[in-house]
N, C-alpha and C. Protein backbone atom coordinates (compact mmCIF):
# COMPACT_ATOMS: atom_id res chain seq x y z
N UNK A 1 67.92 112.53 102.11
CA UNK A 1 66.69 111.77 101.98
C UNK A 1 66.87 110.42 102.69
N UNK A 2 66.02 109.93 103.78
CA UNK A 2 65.93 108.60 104.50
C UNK A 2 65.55 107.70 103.47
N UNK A 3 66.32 106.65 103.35
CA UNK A 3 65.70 105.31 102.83
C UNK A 3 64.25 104.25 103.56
N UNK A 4 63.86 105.00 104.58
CA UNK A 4 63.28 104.32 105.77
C UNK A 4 61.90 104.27 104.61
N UNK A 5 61.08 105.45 104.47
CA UNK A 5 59.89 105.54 103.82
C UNK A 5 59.86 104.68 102.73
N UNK A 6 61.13 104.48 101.78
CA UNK A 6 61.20 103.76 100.64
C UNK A 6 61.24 102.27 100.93
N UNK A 7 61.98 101.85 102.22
CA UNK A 7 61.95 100.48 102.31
C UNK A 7 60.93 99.85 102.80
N UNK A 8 59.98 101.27 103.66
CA UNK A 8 58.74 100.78 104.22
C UNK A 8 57.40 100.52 103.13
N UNK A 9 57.40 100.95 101.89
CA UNK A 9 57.05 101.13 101.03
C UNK A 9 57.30 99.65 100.46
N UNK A 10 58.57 99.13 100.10
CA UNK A 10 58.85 97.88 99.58
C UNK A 10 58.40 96.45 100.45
N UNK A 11 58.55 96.70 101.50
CA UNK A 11 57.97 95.87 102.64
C UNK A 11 56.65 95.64 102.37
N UNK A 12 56.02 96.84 102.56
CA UNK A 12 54.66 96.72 102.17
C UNK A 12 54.07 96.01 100.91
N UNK A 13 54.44 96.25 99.86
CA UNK A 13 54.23 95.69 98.53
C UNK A 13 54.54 94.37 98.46
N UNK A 14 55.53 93.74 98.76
CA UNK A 14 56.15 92.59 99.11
C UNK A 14 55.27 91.59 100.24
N UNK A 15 55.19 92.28 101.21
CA UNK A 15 54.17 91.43 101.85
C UNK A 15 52.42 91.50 101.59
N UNK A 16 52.31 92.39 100.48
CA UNK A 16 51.00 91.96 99.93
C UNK A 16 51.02 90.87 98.49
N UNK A 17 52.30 90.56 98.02
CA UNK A 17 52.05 89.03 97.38
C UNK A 17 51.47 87.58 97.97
N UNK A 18 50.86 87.00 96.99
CA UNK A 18 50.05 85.82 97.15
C UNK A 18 51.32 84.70 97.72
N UNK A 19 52.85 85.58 97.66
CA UNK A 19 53.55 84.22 98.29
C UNK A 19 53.68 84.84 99.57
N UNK A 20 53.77 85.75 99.62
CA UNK A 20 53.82 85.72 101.73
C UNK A 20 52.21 85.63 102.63
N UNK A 21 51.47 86.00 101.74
CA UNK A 21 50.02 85.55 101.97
C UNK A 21 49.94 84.05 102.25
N UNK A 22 50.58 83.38 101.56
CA UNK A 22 51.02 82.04 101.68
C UNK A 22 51.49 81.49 102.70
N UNK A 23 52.81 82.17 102.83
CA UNK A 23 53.79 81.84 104.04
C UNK A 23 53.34 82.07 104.94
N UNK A 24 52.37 83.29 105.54
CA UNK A 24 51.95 83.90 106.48
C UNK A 24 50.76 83.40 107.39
N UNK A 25 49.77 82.28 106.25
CA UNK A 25 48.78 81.49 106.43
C UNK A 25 49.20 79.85 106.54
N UNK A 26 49.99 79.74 106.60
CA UNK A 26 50.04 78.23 106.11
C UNK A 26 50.60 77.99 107.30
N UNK A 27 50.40 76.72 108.15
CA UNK A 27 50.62 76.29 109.10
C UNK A 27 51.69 75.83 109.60
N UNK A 28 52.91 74.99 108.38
CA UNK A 28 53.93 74.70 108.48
C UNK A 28 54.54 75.47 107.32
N UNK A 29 54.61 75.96 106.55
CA UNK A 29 55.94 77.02 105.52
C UNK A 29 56.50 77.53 106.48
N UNK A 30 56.22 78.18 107.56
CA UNK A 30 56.99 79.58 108.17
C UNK A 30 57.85 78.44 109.32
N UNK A 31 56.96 77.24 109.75
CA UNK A 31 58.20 76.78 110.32
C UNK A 31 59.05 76.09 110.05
N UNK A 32 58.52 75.36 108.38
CA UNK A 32 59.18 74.93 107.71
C UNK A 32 60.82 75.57 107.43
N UNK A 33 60.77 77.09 107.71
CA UNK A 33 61.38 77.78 106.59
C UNK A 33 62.44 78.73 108.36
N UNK A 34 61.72 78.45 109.18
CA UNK A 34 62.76 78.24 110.37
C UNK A 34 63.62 77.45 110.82
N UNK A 35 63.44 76.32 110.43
CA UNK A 35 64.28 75.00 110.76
C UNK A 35 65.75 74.99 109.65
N UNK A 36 65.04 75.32 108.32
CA UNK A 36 66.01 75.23 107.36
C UNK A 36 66.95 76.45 107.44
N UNK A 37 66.47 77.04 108.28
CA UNK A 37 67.07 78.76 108.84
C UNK A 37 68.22 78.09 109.37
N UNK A 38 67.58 77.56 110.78
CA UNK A 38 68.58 77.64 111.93
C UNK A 38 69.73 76.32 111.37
N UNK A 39 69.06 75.59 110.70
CA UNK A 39 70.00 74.36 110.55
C UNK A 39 70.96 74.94 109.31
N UNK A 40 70.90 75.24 108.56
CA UNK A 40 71.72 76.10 107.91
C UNK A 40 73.06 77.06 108.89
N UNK A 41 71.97 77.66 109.65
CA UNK A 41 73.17 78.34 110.26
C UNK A 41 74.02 77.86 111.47
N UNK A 42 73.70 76.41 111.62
CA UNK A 42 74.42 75.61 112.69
C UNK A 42 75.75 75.23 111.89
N UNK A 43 75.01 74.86 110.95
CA UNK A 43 76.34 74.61 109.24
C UNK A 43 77.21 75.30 109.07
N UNK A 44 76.70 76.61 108.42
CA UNK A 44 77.08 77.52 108.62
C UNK A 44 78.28 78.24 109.71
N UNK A 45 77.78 78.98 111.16
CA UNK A 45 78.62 79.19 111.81
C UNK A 45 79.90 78.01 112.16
N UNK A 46 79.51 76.50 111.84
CA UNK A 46 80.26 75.70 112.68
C UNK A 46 81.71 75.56 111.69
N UNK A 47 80.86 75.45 110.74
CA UNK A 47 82.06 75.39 109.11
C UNK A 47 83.06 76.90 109.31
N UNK A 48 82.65 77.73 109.74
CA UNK A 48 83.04 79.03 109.51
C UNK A 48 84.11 79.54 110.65
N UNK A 49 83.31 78.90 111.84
CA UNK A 49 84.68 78.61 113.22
C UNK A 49 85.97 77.75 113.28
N UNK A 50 85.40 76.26 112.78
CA UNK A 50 86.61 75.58 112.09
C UNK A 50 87.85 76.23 111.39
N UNK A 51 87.55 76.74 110.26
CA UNK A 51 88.63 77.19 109.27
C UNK A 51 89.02 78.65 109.80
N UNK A 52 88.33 79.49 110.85
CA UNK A 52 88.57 80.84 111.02
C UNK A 52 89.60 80.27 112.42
N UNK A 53 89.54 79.59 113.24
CA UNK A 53 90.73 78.61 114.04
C UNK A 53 91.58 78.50 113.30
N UNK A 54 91.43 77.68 112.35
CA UNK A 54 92.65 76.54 111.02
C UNK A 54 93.40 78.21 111.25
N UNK A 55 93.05 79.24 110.88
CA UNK A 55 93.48 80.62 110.05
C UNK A 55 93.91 81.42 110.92
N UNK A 56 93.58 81.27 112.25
CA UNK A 56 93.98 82.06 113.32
C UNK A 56 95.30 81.65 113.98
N UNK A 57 95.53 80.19 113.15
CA UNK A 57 96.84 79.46 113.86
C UNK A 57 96.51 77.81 114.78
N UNK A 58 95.45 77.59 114.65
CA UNK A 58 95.04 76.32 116.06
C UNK A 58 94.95 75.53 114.42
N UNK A 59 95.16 73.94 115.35
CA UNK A 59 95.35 72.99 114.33
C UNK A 59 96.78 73.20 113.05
N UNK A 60 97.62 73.56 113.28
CA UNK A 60 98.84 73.74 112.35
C UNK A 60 99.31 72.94 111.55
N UNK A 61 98.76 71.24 111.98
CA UNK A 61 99.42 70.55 111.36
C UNK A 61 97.96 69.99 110.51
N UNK A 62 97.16 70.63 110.07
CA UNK A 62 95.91 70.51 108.81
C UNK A 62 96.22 71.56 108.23
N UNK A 63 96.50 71.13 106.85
CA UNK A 63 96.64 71.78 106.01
C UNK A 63 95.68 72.50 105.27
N UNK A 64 95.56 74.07 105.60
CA UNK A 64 95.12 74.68 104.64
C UNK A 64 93.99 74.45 103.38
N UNK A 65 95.74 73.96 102.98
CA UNK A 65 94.54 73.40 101.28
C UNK A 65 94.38 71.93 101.41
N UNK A 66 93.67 71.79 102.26
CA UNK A 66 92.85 70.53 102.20
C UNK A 66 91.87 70.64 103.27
N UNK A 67 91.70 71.67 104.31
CA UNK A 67 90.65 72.41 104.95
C UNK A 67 89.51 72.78 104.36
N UNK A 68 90.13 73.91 103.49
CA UNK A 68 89.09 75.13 103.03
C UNK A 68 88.29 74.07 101.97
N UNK A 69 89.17 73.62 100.66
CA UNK A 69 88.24 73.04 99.56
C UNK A 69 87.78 71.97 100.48
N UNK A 70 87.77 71.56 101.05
CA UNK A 70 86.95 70.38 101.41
C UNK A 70 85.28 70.78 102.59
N UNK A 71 85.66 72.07 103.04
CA UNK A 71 85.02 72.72 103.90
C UNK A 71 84.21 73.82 103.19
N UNK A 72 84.55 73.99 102.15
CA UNK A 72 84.10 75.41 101.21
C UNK A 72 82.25 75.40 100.59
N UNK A 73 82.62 74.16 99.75
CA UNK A 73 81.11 73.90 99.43
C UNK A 73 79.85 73.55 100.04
N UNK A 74 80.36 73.28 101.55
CA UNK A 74 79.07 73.07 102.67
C UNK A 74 79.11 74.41 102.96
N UNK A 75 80.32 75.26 103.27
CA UNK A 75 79.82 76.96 104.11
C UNK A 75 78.69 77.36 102.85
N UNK A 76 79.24 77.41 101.77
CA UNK A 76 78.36 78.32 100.63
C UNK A 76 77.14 76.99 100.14
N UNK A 77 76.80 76.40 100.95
CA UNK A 77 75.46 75.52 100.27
C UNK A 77 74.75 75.96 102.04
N UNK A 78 75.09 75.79 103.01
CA UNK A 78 74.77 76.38 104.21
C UNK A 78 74.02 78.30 103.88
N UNK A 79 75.01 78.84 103.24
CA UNK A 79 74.98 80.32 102.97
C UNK A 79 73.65 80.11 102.33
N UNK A 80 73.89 79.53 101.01
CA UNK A 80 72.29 79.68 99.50
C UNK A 80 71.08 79.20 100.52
N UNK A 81 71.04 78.20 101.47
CA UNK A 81 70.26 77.59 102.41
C UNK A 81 69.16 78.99 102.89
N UNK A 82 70.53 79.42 104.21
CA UNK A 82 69.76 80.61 105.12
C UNK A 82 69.62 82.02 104.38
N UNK A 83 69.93 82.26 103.00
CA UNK A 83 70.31 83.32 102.07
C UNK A 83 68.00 83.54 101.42
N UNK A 84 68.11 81.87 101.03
CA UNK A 84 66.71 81.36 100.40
C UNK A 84 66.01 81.39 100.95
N UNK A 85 66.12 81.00 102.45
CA UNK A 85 64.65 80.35 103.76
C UNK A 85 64.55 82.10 104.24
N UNK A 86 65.70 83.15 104.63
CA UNK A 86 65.68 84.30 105.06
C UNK A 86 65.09 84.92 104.20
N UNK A 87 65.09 85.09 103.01
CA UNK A 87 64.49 85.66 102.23
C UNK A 87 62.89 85.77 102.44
N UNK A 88 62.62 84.31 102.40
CA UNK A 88 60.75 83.84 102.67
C UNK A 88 60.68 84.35 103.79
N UNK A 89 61.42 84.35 105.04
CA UNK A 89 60.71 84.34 106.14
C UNK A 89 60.88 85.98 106.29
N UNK A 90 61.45 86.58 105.45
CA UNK A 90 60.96 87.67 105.17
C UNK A 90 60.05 88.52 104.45
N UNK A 91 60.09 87.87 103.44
CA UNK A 91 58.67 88.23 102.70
C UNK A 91 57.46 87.71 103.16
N UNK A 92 57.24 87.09 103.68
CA UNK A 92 56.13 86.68 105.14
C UNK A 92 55.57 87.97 105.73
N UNK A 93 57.02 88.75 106.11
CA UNK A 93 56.02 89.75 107.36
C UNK A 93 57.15 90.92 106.54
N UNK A 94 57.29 91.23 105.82
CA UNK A 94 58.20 92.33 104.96
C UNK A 94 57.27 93.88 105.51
N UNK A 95 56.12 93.73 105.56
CA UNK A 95 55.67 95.42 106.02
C UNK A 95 56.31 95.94 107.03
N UNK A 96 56.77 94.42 107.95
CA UNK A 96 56.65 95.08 109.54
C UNK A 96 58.13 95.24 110.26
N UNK A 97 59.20 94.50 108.83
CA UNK A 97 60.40 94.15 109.18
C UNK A 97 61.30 94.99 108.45
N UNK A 98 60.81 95.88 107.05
CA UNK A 98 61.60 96.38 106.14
C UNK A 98 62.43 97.45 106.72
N UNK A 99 61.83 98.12 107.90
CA UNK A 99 62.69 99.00 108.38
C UNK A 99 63.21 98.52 109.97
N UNK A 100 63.32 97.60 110.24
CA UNK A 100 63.61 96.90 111.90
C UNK A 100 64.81 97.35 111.38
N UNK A 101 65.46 98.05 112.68
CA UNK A 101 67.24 98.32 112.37
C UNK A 101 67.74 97.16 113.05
N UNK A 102 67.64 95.94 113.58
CA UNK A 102 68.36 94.61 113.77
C UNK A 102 68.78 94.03 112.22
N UNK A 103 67.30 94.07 111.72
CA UNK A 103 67.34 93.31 110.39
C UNK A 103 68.50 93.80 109.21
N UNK A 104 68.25 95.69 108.94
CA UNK A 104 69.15 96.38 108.66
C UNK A 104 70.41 95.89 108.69
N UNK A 105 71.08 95.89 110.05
CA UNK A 105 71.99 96.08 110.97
C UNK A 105 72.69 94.19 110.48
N UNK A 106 71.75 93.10 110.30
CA UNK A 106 72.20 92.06 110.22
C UNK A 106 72.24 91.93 108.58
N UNK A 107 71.82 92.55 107.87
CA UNK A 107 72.16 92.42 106.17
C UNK A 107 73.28 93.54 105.87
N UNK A 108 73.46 94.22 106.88
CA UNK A 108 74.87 94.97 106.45
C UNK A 108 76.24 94.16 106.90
N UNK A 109 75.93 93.48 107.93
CA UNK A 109 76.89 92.96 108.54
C UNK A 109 77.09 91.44 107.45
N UNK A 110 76.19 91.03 107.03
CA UNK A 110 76.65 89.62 105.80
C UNK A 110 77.38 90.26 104.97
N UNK A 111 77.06 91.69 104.66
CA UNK A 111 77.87 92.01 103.44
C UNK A 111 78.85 91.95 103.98
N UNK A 112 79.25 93.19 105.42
CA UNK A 112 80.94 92.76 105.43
C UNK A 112 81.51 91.40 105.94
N UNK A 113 81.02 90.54 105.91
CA UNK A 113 81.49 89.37 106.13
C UNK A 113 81.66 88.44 104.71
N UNK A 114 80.85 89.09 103.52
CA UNK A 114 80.89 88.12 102.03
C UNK A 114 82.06 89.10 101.56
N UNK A 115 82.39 90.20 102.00
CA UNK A 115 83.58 91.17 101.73
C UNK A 115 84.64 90.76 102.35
N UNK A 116 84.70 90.21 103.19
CA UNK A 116 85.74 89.73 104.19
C UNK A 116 86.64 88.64 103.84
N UNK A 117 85.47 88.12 103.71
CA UNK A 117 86.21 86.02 102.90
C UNK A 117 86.41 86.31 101.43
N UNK A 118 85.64 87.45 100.21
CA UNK A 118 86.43 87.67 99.58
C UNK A 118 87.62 87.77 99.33
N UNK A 119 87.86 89.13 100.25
CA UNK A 119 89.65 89.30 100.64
C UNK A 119 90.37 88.56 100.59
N UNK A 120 90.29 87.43 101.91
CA UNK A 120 90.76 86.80 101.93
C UNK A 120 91.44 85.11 101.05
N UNK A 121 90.43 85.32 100.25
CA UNK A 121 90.08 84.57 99.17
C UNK A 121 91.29 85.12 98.07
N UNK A 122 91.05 86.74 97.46
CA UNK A 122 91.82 86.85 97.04
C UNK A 122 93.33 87.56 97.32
N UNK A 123 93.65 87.44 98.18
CA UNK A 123 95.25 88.14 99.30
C UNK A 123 95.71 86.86 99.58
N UNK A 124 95.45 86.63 100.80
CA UNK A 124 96.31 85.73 101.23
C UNK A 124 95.85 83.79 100.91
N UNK A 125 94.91 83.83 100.61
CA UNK A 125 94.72 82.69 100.33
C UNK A 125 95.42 82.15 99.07
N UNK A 126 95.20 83.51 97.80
CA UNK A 126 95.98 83.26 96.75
C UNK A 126 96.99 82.99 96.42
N UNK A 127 97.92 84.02 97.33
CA UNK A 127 99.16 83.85 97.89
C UNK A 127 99.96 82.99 98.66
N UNK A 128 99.35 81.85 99.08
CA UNK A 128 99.03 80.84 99.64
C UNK A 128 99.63 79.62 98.58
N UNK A 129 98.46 79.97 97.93
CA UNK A 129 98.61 78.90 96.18
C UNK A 129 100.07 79.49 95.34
N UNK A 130 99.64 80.68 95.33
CA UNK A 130 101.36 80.75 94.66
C UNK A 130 102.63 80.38 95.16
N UNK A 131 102.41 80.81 96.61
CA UNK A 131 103.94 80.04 97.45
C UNK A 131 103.98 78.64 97.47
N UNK A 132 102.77 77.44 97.43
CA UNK A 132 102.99 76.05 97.15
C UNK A 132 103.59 75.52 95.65
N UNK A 133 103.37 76.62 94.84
CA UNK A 133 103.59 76.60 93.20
C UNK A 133 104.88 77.49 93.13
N UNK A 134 105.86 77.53 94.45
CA UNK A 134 106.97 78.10 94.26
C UNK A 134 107.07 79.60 93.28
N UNK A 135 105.82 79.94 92.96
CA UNK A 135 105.55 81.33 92.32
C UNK A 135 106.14 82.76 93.02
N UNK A 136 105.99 82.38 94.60
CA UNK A 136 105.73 83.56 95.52
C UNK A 136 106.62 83.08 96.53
N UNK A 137 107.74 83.31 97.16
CA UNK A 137 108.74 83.47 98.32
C UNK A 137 107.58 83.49 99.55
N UNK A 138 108.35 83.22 100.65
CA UNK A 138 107.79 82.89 101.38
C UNK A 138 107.75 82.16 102.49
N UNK A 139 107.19 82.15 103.80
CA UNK A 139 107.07 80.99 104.70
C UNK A 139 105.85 80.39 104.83
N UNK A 140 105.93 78.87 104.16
CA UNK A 140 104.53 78.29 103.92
C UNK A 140 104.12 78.42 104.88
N UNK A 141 102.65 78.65 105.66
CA UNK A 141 102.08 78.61 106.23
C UNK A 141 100.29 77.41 106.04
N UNK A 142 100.91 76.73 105.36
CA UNK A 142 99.98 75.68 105.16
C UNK A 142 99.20 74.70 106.36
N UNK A 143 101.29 73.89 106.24
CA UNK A 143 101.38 73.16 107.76
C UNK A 143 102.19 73.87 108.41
N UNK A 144 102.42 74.14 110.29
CA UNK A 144 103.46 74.18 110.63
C UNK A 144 103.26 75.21 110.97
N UNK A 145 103.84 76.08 110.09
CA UNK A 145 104.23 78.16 110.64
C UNK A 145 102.97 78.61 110.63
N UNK A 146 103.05 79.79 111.60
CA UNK A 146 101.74 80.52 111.39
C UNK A 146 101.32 81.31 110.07
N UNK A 147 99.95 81.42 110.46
CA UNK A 147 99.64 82.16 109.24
C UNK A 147 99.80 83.56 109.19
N UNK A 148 99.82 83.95 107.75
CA UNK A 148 100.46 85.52 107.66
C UNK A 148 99.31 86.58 108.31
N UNK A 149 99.30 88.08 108.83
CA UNK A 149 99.13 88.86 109.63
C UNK A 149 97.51 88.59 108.68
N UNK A 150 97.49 88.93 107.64
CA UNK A 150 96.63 88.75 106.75
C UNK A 150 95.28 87.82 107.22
N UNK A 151 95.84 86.88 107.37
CA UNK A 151 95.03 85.34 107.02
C UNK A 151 94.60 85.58 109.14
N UNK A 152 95.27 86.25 109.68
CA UNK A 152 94.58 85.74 111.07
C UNK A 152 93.42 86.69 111.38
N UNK A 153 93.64 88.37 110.66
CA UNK A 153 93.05 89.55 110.76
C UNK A 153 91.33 89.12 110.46
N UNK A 154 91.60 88.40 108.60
CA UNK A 154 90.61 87.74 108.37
C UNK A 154 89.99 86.73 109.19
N UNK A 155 90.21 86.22 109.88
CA UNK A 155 89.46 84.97 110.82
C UNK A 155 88.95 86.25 111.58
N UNK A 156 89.85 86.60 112.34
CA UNK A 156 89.45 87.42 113.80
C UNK A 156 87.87 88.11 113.35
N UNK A 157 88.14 89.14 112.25
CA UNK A 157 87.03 90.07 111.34
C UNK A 157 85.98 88.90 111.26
N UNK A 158 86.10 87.73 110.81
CA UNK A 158 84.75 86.86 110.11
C UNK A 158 84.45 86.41 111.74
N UNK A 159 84.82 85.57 112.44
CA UNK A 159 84.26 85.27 113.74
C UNK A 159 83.50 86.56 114.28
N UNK A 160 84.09 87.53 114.41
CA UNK A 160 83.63 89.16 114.99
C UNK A 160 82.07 89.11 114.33
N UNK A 161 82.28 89.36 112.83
CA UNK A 161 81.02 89.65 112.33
C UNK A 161 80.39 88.25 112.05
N UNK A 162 80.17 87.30 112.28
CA UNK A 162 79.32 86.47 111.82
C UNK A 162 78.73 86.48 112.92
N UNK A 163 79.77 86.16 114.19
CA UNK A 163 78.89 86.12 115.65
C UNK A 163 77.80 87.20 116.06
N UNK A 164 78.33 88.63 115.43
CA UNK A 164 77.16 89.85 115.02
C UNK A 164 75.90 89.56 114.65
N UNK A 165 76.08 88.54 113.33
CA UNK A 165 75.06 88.26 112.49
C UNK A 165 73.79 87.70 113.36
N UNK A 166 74.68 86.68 113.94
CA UNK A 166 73.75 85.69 114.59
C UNK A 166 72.82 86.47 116.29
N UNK A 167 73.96 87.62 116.62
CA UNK A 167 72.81 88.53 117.63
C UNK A 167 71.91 89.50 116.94
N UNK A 168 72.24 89.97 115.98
CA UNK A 168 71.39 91.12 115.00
C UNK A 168 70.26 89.99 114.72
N UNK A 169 70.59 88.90 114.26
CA UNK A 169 69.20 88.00 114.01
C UNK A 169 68.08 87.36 114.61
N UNK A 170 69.21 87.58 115.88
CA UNK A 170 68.13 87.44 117.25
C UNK A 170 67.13 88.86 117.96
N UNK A 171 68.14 89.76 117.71
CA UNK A 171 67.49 90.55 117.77
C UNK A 171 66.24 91.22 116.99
N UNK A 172 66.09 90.67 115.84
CA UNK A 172 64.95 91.70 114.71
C UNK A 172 63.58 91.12 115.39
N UNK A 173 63.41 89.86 116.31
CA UNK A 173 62.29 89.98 117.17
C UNK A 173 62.13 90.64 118.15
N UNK A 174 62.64 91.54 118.64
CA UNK A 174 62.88 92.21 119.92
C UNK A 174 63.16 94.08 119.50
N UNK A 175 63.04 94.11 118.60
CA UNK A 175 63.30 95.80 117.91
C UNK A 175 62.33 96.09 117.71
């Protein structure tokens, strides 16, 4: 059974609420709700290249743990940003977008990228914290040594797919 009919179905329903009726009529919401898009995702990708470098090995002598927490709460306030405005500027035109395979194609690809920094979050980052807490053997890779096979795989994977994100998103006007 295709999901296509069912999502075209949800699209539809969705873009007959009084809030995309809204969005859809109103002169500034939709570009309101573009700006907070793209500026989000300037945040976003730029925060996300930084530390996926830091992780790939460039910059050796910034430490880690004083990178990420300090860098962490702008990626994920950047994320809730283009997560909130994407949402609207989808329920705007949801009949005509529910089945665009860009759009598809770019909400599968966030997942494996919120799957990705999970991982990494909990493998080697953790592991990370335990080897500074002398818990876990090891060659710090904080300052100095490279980072473990782990921690670069993850950068390589999140640059790969985020840079995805951002052509799949360009693309759902053009599908």
């Amino acid at each position: 059974m295709s999901l296509l009919p069912l999502l075209a179905g949800l699209g539809e329903t969705v873009a007959a609420t009084p809030l995309s009726a809204a969005l859809r009529t109103s002169p500034w919401a939709y570009p309101l709700l573009e700006i907070v898009h793209l500026v989000g995702l300037g945040v976003l990708f730029g925060s996300i290249v930084v530390v996926d470098l830091r992780l790939a090995g460039v910059w050796r002598s910034l430490p880690v743990t004083t990178l990420l927490p300090g860098v962490l709460p702008l990626t994920v306030a950047a994320f809730l940003a283009m997560a909130a405005s994407g949402a609207l500027l989808l329920a705007a035109h949801a009949d005509e977008l529910a089945t665009n395979p860009a759009l598809l194609a770019k909400l599968a690809l966030i997942g494996i990228g919120l799957l990705n920094a999970a991982l990494f979050h909990a493998l080697p980052y953790r592991r990370l914290h335990r080897q500074l807490r002398g818990t876990d053997p090891g060659a710090g890779w904080n300052t100095g040594a490279a980072p473990p096979p782990g921690a670069r795989v993850a950068a390589a994977v999140s640059l790969a797919v985020w840079t995805l994100v951002i052509a799949a998103g360009r693309l759902i006007a053009y599908v």
